[in-house]
PDB file of N, CA and C in Angstrom:
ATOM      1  N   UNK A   1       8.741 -80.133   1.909  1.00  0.00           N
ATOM      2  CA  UNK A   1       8.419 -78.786   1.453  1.00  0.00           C
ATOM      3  C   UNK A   1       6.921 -78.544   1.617  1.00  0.00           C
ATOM      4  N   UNK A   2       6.471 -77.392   2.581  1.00  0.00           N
ATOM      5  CA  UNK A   2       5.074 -77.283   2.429  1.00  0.00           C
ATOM      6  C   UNK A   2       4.657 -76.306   1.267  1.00  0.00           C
ATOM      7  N   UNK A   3       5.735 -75.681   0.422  1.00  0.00           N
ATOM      8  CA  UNK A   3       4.918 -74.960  -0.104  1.00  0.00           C
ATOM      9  C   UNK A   3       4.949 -73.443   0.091  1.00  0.00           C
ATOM     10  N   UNK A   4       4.956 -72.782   1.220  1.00  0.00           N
ATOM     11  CA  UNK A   4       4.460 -72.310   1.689  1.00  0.00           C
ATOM     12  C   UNK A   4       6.392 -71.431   2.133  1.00  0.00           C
ATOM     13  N   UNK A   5       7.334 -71.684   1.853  1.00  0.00           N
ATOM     14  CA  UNK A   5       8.502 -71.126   2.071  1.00  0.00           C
ATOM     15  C   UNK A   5       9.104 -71.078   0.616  1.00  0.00           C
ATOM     16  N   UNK A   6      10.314 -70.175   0.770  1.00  0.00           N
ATOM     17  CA  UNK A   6      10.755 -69.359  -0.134  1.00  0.00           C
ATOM     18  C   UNK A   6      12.105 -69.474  -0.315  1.00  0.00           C
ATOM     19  N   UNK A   7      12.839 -70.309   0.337  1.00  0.00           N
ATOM     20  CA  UNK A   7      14.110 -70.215   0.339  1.00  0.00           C
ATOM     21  C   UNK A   7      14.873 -70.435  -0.468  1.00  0.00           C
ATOM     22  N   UNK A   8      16.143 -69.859  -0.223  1.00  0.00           N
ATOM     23  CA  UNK A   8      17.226 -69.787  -1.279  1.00  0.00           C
ATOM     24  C   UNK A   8      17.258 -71.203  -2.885  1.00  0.00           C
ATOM     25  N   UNK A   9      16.673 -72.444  -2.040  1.00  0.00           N
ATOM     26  CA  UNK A   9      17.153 -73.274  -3.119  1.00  0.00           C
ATOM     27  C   UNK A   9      15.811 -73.415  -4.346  1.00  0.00           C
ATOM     28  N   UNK A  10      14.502 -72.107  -4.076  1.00  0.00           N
ATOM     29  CA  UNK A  10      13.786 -72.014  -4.764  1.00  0.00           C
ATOM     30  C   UNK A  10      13.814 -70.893  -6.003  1.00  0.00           C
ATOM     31  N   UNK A  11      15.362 -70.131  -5.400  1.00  0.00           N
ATOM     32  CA  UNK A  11      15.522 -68.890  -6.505  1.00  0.00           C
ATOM     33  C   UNK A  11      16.679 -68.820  -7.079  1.00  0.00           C
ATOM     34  N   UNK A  12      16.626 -68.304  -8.225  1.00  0.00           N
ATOM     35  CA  UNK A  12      17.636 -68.350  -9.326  1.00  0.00           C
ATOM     36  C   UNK A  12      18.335 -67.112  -9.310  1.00  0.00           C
ATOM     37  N   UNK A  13      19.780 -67.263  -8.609  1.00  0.00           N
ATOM     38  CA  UNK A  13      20.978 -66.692  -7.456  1.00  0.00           C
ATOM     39  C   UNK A  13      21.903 -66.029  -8.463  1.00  0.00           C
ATOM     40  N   UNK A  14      22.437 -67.316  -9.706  1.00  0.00           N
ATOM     41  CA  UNK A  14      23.606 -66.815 -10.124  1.00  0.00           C
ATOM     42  C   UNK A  14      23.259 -66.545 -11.921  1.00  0.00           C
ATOM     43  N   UNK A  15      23.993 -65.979 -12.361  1.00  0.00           N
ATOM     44  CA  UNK A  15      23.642 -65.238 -13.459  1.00  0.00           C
ATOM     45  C   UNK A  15      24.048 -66.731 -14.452  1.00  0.00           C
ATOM     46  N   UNK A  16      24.594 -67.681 -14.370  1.00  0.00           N
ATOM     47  CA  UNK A  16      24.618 -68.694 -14.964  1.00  0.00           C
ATOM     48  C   UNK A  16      23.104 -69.377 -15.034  1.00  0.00           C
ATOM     49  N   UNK A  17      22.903 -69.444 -14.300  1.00  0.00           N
ATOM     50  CA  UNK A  17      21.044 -69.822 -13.945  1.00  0.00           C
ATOM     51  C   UNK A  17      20.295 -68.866 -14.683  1.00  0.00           C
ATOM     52  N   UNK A  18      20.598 -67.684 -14.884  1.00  0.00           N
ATOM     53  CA  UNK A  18      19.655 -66.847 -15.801  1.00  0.00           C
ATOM     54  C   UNK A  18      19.711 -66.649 -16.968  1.00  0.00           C
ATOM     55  N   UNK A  19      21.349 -66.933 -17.581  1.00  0.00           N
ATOM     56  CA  UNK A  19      21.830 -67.050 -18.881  1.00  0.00           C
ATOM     57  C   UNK A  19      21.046 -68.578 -19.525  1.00  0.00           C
ATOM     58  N   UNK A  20      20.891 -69.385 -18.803  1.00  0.00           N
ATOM     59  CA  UNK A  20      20.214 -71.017 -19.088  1.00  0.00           C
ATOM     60  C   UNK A  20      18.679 -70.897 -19.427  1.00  0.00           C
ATOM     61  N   UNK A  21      17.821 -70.040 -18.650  1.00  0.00           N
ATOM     62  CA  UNK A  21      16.811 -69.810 -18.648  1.00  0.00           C
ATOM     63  C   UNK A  21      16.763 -68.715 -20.227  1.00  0.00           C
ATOM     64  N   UNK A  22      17.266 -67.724 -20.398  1.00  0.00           N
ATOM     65  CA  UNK A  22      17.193 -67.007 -21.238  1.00  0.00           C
ATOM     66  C   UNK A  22      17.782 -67.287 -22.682  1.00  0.00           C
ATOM     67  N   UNK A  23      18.357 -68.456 -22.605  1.00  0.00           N
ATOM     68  CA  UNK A  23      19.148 -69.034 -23.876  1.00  0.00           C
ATOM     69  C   UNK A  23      18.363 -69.631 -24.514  1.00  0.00           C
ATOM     70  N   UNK A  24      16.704 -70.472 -24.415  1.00  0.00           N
ATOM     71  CA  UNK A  24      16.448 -70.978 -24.820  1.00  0.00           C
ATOM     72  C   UNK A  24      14.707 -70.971 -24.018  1.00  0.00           C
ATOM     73  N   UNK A  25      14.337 -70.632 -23.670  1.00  0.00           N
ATOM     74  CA  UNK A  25      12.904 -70.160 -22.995  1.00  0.00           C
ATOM     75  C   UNK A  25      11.257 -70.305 -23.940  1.00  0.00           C
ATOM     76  N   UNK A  26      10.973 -70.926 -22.883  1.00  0.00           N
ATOM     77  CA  UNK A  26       9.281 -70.636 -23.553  1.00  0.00           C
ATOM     78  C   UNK A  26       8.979 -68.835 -22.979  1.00  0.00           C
ATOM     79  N   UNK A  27       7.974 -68.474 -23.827  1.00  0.00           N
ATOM     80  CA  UNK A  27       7.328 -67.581 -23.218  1.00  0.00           C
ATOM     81  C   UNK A  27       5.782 -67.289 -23.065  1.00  0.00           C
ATOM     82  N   UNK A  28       5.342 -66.818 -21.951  1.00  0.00           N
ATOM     83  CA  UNK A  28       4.446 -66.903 -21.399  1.00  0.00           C
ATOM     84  C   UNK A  28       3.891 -65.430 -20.632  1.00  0.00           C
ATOM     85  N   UNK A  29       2.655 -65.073 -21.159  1.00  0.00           N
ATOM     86  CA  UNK A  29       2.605 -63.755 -20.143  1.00  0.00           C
ATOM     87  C   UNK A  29       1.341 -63.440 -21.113  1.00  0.00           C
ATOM     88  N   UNK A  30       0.786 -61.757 -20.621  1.00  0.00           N
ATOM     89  CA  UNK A  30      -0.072 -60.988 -20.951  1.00  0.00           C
ATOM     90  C   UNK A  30       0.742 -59.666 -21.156  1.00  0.00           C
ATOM     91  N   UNK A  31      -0.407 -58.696 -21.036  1.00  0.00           N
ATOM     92  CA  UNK A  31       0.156 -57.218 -21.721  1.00  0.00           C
ATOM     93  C   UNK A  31       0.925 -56.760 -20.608  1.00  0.00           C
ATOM     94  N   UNK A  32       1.078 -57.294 -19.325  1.00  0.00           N
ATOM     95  CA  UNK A  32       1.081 -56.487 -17.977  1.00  0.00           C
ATOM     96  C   UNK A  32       2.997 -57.363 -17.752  1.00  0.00           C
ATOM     97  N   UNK A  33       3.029 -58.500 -17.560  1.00  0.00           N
ATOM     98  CA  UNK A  33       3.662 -59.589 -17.326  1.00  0.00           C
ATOM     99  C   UNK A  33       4.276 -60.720 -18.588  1.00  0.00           C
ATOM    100  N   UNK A  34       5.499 -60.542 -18.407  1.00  0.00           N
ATOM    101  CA  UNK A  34       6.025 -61.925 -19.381  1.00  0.00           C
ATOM    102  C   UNK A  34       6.798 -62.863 -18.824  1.00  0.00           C
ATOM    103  N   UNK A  35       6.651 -63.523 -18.449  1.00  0.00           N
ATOM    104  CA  UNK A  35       7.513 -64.675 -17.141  1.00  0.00           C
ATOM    105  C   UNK A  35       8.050 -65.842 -18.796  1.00  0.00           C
ATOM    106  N   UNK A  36       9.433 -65.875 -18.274  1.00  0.00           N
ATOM    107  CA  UNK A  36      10.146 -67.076 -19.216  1.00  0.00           C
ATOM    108  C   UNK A  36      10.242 -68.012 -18.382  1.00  0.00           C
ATOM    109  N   UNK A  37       9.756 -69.476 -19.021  1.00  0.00           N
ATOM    110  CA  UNK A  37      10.177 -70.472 -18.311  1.00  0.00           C
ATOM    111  C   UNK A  37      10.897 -71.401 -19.644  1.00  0.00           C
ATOM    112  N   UNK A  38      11.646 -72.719 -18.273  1.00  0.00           N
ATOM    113  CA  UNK A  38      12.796 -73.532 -18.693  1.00  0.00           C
ATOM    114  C   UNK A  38      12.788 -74.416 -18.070  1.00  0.00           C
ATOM    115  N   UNK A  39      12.619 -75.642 -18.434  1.00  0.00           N
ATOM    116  CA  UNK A  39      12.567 -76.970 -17.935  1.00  0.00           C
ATOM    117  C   UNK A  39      14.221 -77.005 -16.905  1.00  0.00           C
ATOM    118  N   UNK A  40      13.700 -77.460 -15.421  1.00  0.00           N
ATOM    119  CA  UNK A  40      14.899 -77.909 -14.814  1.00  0.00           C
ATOM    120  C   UNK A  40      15.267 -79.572 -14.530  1.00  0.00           C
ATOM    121  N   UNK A  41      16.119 -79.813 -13.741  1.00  0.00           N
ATOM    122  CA  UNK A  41      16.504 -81.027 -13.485  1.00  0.00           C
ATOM    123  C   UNK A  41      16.604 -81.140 -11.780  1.00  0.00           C
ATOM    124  N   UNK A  42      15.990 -79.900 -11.393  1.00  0.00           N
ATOM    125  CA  UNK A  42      15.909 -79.920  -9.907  1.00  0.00           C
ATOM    126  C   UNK A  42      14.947 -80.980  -9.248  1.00  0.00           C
ATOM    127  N   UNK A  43      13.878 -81.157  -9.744  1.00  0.00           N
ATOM    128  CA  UNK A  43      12.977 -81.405  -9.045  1.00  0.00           C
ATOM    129  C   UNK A  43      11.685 -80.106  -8.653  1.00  0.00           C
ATOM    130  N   UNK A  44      12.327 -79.248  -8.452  1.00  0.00           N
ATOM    131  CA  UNK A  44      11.257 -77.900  -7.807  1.00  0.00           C
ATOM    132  C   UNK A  44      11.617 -76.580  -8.749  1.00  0.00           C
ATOM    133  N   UNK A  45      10.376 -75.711  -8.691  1.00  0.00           N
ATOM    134  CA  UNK A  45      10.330 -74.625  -9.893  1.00  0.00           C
ATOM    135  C   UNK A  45      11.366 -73.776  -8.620  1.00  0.00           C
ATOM    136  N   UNK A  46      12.021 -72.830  -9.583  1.00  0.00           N
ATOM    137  CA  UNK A  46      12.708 -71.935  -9.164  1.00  0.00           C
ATOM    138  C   UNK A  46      12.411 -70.714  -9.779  1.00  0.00           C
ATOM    139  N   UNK A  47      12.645 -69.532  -9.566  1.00  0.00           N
ATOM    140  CA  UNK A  47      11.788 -68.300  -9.405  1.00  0.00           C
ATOM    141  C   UNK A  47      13.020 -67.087  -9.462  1.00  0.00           C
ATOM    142  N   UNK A  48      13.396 -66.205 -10.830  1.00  0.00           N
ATOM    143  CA  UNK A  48      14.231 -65.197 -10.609  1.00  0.00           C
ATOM    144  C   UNK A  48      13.253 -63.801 -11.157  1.00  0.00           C
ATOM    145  N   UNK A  49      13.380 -62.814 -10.424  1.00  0.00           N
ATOM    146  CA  UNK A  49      13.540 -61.609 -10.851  1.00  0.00           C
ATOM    147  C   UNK A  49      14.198 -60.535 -12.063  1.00  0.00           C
ATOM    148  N   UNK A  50      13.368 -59.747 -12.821  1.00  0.00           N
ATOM    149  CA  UNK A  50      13.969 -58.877 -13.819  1.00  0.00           C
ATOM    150  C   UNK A  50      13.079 -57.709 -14.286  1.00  0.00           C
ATOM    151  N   UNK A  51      13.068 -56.877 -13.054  1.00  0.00           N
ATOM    152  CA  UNK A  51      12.164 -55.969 -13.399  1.00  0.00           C
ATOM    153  C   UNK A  51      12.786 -54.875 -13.662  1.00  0.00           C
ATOM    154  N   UNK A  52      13.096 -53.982 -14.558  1.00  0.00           N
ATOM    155  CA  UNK A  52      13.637 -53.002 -15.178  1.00  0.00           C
ATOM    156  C   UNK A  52      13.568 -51.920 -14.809  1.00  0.00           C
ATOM    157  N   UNK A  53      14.370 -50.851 -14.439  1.00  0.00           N
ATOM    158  CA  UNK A  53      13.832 -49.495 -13.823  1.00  0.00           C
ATOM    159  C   UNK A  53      13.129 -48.733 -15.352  1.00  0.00           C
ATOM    160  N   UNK A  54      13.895 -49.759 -16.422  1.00  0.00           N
ATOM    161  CA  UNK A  54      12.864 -48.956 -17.835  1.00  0.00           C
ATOM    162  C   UNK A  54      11.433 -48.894 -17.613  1.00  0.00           C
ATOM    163  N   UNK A  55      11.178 -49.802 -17.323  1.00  0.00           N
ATOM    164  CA  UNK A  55       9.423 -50.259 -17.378  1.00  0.00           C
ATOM    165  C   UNK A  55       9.169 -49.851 -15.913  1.00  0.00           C
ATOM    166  N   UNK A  56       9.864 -49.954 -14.992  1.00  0.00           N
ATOM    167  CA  UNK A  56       9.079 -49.084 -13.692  1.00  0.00           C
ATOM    168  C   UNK A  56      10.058 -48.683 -12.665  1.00  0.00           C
ATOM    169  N   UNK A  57       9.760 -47.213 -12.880  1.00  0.00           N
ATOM    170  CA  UNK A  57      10.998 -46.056 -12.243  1.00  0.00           C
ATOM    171  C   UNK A  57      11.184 -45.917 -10.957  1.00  0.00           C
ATOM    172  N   UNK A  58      10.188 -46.238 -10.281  1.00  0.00           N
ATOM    173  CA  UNK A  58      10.415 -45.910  -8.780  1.00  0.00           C
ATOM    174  C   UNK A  58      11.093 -47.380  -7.853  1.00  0.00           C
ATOM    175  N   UNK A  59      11.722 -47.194  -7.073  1.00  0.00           N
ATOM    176  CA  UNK A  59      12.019 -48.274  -6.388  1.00  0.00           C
ATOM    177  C   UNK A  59      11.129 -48.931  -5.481  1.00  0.00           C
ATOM    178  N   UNK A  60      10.108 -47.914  -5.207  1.00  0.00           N
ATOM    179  CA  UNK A  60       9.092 -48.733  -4.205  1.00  0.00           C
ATOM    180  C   UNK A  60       8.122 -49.044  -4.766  1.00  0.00           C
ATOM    181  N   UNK A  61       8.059 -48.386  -6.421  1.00  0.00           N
ATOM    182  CA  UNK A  61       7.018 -49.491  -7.133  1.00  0.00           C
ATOM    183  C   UNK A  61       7.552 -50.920  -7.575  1.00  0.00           C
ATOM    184  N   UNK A  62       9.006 -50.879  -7.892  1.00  0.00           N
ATOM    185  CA  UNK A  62       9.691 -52.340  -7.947  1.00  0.00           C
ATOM    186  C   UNK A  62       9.551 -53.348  -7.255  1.00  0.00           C
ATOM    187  N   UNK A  63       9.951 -53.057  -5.890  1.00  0.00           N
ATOM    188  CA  UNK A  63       9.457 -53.494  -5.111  1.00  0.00           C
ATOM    189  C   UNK A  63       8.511 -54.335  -4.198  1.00  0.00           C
ATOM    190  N   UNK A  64       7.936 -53.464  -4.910  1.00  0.00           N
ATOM    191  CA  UNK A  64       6.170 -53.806  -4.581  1.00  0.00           C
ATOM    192  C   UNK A  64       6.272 -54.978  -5.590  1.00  0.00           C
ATOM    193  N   UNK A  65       5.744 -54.606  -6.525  1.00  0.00           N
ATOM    194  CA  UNK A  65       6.021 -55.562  -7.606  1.00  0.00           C
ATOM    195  C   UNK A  65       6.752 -57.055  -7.056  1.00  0.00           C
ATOM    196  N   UNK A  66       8.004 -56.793  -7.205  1.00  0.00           N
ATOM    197  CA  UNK A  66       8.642 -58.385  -7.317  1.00  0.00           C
ATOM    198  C   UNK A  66       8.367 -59.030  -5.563  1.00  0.00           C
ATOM    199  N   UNK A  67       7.583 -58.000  -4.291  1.00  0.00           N
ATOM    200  CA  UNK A  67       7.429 -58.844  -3.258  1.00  0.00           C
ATOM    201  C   UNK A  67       6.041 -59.238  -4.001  1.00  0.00           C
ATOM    202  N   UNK A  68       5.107 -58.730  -4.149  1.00  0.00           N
ATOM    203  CA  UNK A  68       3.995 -59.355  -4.928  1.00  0.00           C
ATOM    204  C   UNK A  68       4.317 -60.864  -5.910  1.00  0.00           C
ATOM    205  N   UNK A  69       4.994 -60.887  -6.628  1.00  0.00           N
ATOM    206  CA  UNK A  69       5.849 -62.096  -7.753  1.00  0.00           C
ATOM    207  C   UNK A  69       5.884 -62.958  -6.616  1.00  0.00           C
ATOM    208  N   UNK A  70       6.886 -62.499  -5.589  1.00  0.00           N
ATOM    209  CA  UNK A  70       7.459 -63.691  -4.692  1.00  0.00           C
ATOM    210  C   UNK A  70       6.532 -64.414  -3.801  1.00  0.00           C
ATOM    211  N   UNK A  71       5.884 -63.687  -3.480  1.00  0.00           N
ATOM    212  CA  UNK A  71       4.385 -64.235  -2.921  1.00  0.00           C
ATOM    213  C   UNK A  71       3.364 -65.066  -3.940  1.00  0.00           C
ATOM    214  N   UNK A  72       3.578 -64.645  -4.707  1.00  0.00           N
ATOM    215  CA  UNK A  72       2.360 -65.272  -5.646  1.00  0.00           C
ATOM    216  C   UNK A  72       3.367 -66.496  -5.565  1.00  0.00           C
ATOM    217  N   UNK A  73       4.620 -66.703  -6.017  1.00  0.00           N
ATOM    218  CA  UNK A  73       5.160 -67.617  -6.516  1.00  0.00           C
ATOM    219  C   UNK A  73       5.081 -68.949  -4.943  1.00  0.00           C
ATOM    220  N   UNK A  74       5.421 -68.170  -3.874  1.00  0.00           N
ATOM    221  CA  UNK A  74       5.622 -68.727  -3.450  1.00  0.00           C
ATOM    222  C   UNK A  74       4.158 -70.039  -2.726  1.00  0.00           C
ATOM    223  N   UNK A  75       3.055 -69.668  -2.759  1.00  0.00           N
ATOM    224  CA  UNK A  75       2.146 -70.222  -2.968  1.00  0.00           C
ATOM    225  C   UNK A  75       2.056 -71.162  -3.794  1.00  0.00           C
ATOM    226  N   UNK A  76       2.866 -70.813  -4.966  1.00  0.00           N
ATOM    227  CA  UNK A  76       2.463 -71.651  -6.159  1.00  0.00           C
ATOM    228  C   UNK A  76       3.265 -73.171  -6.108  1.00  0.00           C
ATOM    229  N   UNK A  77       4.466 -73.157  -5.699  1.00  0.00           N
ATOM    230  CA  UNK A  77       5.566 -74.074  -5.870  1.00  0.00           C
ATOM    231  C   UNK A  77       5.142 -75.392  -5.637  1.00  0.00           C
ATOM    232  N   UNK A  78       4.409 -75.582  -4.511  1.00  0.00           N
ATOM    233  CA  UNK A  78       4.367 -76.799  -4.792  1.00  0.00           C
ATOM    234  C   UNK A  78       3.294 -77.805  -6.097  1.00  0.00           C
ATOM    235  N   UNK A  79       2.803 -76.442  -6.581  1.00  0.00           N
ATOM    236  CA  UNK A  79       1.975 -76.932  -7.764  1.00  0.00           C
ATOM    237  C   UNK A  79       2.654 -77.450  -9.057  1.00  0.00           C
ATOM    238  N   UNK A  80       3.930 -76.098  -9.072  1.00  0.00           N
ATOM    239  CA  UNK A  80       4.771 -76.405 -10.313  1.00  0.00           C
ATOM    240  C   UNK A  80       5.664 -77.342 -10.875  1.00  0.00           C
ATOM    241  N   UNK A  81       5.825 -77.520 -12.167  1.00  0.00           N
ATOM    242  CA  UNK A  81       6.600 -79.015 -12.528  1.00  0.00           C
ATOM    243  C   UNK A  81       7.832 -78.307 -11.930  1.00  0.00           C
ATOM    244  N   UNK A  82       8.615 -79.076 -12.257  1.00  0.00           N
ATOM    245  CA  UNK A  82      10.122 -78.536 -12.101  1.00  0.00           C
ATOM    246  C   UNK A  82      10.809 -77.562 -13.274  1.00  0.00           C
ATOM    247  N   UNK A  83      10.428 -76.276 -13.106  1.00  0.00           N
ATOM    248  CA  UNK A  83      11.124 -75.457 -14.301  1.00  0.00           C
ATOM    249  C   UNK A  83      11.531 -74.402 -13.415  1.00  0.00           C
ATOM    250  N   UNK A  84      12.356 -73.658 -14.333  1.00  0.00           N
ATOM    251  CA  UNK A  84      12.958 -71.897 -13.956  1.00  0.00           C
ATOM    252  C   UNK A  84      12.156 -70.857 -14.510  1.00  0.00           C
ATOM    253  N   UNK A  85      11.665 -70.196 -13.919  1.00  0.00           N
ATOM    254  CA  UNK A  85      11.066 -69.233 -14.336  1.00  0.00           C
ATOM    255  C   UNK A  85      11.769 -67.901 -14.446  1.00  0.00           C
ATOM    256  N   UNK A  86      11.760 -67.042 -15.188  1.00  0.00           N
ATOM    257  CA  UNK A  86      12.090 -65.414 -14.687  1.00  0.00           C
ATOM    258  C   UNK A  86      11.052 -64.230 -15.200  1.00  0.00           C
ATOM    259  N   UNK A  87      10.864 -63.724 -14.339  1.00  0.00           N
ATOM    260  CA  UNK A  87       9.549 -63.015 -14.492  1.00  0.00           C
ATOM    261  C   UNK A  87      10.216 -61.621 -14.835  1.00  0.00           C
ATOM    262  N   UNK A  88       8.973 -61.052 -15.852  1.00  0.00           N
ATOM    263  CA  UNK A  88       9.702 -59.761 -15.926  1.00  0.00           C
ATOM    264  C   UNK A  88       8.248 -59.118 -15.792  1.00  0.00           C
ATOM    265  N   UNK A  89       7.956 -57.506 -15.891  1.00  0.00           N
ATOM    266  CA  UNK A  89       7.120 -56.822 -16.510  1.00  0.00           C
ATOM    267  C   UNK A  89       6.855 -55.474 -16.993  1.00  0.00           C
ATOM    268  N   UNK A  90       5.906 -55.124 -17.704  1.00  0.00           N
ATOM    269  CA  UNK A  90       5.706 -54.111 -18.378  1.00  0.00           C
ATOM    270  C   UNK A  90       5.292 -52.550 -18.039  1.00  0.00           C
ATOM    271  N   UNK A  91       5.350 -52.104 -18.288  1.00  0.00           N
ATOM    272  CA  UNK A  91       5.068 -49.922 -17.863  1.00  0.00           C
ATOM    273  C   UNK A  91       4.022 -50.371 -16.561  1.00  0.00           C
ATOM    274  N   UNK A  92       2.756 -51.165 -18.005  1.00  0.00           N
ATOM    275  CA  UNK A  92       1.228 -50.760 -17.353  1.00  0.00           C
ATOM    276  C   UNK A  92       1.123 -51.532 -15.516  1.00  0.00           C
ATOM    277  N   UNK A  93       2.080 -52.878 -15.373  1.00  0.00           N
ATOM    278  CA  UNK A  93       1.862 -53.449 -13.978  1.00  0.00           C
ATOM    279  C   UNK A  93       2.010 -52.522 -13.049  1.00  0.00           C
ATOM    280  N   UNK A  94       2.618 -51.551 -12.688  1.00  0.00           N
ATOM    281  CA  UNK A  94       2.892 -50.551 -11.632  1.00  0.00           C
ATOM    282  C   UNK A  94       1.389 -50.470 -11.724  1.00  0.00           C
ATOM    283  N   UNK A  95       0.926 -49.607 -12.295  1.00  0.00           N
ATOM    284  CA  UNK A  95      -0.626 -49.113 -12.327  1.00  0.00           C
ATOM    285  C   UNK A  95      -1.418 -49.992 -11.383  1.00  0.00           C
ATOM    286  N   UNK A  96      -0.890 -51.032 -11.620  1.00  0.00           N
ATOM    287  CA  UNK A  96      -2.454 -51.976 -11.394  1.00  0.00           C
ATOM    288  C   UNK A  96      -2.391 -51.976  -9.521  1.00  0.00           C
ATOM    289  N   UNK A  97      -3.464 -52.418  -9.580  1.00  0.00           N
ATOM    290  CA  UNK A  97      -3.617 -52.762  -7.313  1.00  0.00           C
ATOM    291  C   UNK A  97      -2.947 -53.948  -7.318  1.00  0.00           C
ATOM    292  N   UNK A  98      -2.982 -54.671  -6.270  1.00  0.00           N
ATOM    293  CA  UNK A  98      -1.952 -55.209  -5.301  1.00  0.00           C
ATOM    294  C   UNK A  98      -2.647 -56.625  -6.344  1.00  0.00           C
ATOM    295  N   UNK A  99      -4.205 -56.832  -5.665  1.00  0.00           N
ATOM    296  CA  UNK A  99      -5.236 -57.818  -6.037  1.00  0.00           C
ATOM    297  C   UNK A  99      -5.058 -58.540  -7.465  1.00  0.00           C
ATOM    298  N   UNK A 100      -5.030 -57.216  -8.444  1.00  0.00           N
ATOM    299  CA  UNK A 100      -5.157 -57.694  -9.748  1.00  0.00           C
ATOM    300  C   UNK A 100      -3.932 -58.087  -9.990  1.00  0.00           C
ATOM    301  N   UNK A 101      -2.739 -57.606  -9.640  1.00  0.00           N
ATOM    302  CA  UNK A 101      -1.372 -58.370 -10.422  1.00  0.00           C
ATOM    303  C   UNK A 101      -1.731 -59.889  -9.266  1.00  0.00           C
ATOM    304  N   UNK A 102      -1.903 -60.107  -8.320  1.00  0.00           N
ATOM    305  CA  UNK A 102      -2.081 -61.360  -8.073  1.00  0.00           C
ATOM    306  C   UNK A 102      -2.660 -62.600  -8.818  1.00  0.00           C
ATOM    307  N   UNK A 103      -3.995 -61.677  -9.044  1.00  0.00           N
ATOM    308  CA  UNK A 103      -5.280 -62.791 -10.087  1.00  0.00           C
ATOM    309  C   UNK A 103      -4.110 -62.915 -11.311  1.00  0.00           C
ATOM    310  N   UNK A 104      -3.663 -61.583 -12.007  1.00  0.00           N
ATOM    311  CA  UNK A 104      -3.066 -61.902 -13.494  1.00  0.00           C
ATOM    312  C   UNK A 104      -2.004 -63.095 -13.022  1.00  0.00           C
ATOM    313  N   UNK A 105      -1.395 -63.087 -12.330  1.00  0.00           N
ATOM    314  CA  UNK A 105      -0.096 -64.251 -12.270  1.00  0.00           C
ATOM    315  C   UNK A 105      -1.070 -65.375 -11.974  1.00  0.00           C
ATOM    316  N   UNK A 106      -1.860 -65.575 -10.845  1.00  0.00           N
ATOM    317  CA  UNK A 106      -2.424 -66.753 -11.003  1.00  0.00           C
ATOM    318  C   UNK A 106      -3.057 -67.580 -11.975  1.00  0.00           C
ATOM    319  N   UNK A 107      -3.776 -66.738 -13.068  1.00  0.00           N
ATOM    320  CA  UNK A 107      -3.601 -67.038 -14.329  1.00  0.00           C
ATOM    321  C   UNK A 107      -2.920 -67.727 -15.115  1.00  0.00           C
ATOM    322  N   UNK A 108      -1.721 -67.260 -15.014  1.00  0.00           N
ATOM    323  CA  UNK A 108      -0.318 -67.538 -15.865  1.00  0.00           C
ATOM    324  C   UNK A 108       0.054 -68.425 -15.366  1.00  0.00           C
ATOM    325  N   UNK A 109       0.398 -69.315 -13.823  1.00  0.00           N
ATOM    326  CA  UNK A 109       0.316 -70.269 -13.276  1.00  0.00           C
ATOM    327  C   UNK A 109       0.030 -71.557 -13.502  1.00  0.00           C
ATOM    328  N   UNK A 110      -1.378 -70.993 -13.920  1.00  0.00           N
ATOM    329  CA  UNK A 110      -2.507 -71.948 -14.171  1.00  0.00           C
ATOM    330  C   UNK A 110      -1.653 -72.361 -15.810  1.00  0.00           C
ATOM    331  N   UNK A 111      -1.914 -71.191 -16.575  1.00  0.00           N
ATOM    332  CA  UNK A 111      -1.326 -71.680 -17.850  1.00  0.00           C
ATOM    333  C   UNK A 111      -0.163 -72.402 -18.254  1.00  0.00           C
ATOM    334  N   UNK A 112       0.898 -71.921 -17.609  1.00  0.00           N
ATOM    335  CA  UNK A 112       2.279 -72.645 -17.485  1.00  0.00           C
ATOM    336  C   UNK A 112       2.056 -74.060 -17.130  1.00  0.00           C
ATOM    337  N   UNK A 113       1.262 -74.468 -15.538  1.00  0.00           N
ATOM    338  CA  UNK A 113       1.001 -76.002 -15.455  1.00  0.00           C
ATOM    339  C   UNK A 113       0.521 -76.553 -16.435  1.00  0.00           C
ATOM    340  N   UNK A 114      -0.347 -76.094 -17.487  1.00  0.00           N
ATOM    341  CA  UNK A 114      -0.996 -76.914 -18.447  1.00  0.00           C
ATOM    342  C   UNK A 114      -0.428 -77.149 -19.350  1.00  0.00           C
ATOM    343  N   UNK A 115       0.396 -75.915 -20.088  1.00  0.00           N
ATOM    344  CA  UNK A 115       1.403 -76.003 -21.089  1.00  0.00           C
ATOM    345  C   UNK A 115       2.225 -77.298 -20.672  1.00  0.00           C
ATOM    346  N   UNK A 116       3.125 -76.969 -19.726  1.00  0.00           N
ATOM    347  CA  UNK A 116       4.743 -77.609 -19.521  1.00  0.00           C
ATOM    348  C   UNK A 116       4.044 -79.329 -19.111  1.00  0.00           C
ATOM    349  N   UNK A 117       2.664 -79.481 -18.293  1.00  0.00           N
ATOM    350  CA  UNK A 117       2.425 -80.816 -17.925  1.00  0.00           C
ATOM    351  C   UNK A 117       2.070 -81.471 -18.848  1.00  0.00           C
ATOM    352  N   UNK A 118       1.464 -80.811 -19.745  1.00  0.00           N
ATOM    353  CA  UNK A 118       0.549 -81.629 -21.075  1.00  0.00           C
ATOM    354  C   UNK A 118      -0.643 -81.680 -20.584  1.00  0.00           C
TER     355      UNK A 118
END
């Protein structure tokens, strides 16, 4: 794995995988972003989507949004322990530029490795 790909066995597909993650979750985030994570048994972090048309109405701001997530994430993977993540977020992320929801997740990144590694 370089890292650097995205494929299927890095994202969380079936709603059993999201019910696991959401049954029992740390949480983690700012005012913009709340990403739940969940210790796996994979070996590699896995990465689902849950962005709400409540919190942001347009489809091409969604969009935007979760290809932004998937990118950030996907950079990230080979950093991460082995957990599930599912990212969600709030009204104000639409607002923001492309740049800053990047920096904010990289952030959270950062925080999650420190939390979950010790």
């Amino acid at each position: 794995m370089t890292g650097l790909d995205f494929s299927r066995e890095f994202r969380l597909t079936k709603a059993e995988d999201y019910q696991y993650v959401f049954a029992n979750a740390q949480r983690f985030g700012n005012h913009n972003f709340t990403l739940l994570v969940r210790k796996n048994d994979l070996g590699h972090a896995r990465l689902g989507l849950a962005i709400a048309k409540k919190s942001v109405k347009l489809a091409v701001d969604r969009n935007r949004i979760k290809r932004l997530i998937r990118e950030n994430f996907r950079h990230e993977i080979a950093e991460l322990p082995p957990i599930d993540i599912i990212a969600m977020c709030r009204r104000g992320a639409v607002e923001l530029p492309s740049h800053e929801i990047s920096a904010q997740l990289d952030t959270q990144w950062r925080y999650i490795r420190r939390k979950i590694q010790g």
